[in-house]
Structures are given as structure tokens and as C-alpha cells.
C-alpha atoms as a PDB file:
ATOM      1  CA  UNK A   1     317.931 237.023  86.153  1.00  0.00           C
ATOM      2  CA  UNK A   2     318.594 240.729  84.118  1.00  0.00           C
ATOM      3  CA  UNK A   3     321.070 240.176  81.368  1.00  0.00           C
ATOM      4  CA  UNK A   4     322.118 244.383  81.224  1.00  0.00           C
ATOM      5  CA  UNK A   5     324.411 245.495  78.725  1.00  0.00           C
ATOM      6  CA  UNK A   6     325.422 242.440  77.597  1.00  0.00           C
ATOM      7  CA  UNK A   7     327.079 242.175  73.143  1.00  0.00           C
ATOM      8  CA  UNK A   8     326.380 238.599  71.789  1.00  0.00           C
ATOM      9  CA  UNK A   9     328.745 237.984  68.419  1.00  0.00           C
ATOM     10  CA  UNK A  10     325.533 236.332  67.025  1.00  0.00           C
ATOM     11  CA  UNK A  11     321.807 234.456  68.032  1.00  0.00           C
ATOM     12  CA  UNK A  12     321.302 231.385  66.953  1.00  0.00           C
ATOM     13  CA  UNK A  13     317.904 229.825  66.640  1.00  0.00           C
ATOM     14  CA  UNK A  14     317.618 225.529  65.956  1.00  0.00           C
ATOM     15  CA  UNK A  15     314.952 223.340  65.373  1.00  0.00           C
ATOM     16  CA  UNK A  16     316.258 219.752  65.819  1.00  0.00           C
ATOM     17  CA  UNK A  17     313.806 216.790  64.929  1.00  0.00           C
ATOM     18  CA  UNK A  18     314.898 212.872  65.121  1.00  0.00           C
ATOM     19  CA  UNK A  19     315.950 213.293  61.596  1.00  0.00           C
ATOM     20  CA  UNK A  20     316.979 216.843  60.453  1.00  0.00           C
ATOM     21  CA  UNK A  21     317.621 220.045  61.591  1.00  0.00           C
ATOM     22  CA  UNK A  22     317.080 223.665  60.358  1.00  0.00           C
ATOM     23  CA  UNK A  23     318.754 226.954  62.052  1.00  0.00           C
ATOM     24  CA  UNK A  24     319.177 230.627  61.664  1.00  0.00           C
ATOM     25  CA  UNK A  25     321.687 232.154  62.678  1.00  0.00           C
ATOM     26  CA  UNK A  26     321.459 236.336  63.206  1.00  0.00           C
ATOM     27  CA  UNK A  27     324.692 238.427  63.370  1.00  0.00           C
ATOM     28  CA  UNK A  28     326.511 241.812  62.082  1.00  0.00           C
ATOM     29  CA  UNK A  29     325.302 245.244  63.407  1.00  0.00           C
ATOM     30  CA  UNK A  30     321.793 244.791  64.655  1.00  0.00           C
ATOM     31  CA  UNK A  31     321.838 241.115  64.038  1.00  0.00           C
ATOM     32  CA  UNK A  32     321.200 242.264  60.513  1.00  0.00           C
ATOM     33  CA  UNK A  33     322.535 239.662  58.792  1.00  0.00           C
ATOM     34  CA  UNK A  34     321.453 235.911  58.951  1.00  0.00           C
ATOM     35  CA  UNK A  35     322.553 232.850  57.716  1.00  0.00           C
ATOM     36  CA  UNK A  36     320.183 229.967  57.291  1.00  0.00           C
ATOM     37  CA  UNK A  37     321.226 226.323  57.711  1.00  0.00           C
ATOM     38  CA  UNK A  38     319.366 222.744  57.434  1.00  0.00           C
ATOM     39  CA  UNK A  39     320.908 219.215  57.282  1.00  0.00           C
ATOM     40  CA  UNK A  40     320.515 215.473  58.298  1.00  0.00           C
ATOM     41  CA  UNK A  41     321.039 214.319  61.782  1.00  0.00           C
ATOM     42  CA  UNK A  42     322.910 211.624  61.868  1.00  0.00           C
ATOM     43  CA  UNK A  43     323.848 209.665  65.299  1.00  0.00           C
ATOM     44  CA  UNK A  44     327.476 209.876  66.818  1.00  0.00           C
ATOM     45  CA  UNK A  45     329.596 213.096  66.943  1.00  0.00           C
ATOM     46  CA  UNK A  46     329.690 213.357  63.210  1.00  0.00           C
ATOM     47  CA  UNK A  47     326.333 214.972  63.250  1.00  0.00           C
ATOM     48  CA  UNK A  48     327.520 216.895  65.747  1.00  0.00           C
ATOM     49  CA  UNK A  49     330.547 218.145  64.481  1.00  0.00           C
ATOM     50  CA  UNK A  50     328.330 218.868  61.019  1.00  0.00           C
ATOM     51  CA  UNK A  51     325.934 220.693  62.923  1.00  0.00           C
ATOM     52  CA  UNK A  52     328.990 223.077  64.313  1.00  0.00           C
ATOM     53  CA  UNK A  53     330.474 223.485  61.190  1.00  0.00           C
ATOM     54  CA  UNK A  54     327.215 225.184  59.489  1.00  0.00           C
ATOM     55  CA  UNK A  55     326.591 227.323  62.797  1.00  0.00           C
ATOM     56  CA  UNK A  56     330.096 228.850  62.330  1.00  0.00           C
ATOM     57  CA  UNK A  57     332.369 231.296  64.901  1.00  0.00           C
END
């Protein structure tokens, strides 16, 4: 599969262990700016929504 000519808003990279997380996300012209991000995992959609809320748009 060829992904051609295709504009993301932003890349988003996670690493997601039993207990925390850590992220980066890229975005801006040239995915020039980042934004890094760690936090606790906790179980139920509150971790989840948490987890949204520091990845962003």
C-alpha cells in the first residue's frame, strides 16, 4: 500500500507500558515542532480520556 501525496496535521509516536506512558507528538511546517508528553496509566476510560487530552487536536 503507497500512501502518495498524502498532509497529516501531526505524527504521533507512544510508548505505552502496564504503568505509564511517554509520547511525542511532531507537527507545524515540516513536523518542526513537537510536543512531548508522559503520564500514569490508569485502568478504565479515565486513562484514556487523559491520554487524549495530552495528545491534543
Amino acid at each position: 500500500m503507497a500512501y502518495t501525496n498524502q498532509t497529516w496535521p501531526a505524527i504521533i509516536g507512544l510508548d505505552l507500558g502496564k504503568q505509564t506512558y511517554s509520547g511525542c507528538r511532531l507537527y507545524g511546517d515540516g513536523y518542526a515542532s513537537r510536543h512531548n508528553f508522559t503520564g500514569k496509566m490508569t485502568s478504565g476510560d479515565d486513562g484514556y480520556a487523559c491520554l487524549l487530552e495530552k495528545i491534543g487536536d
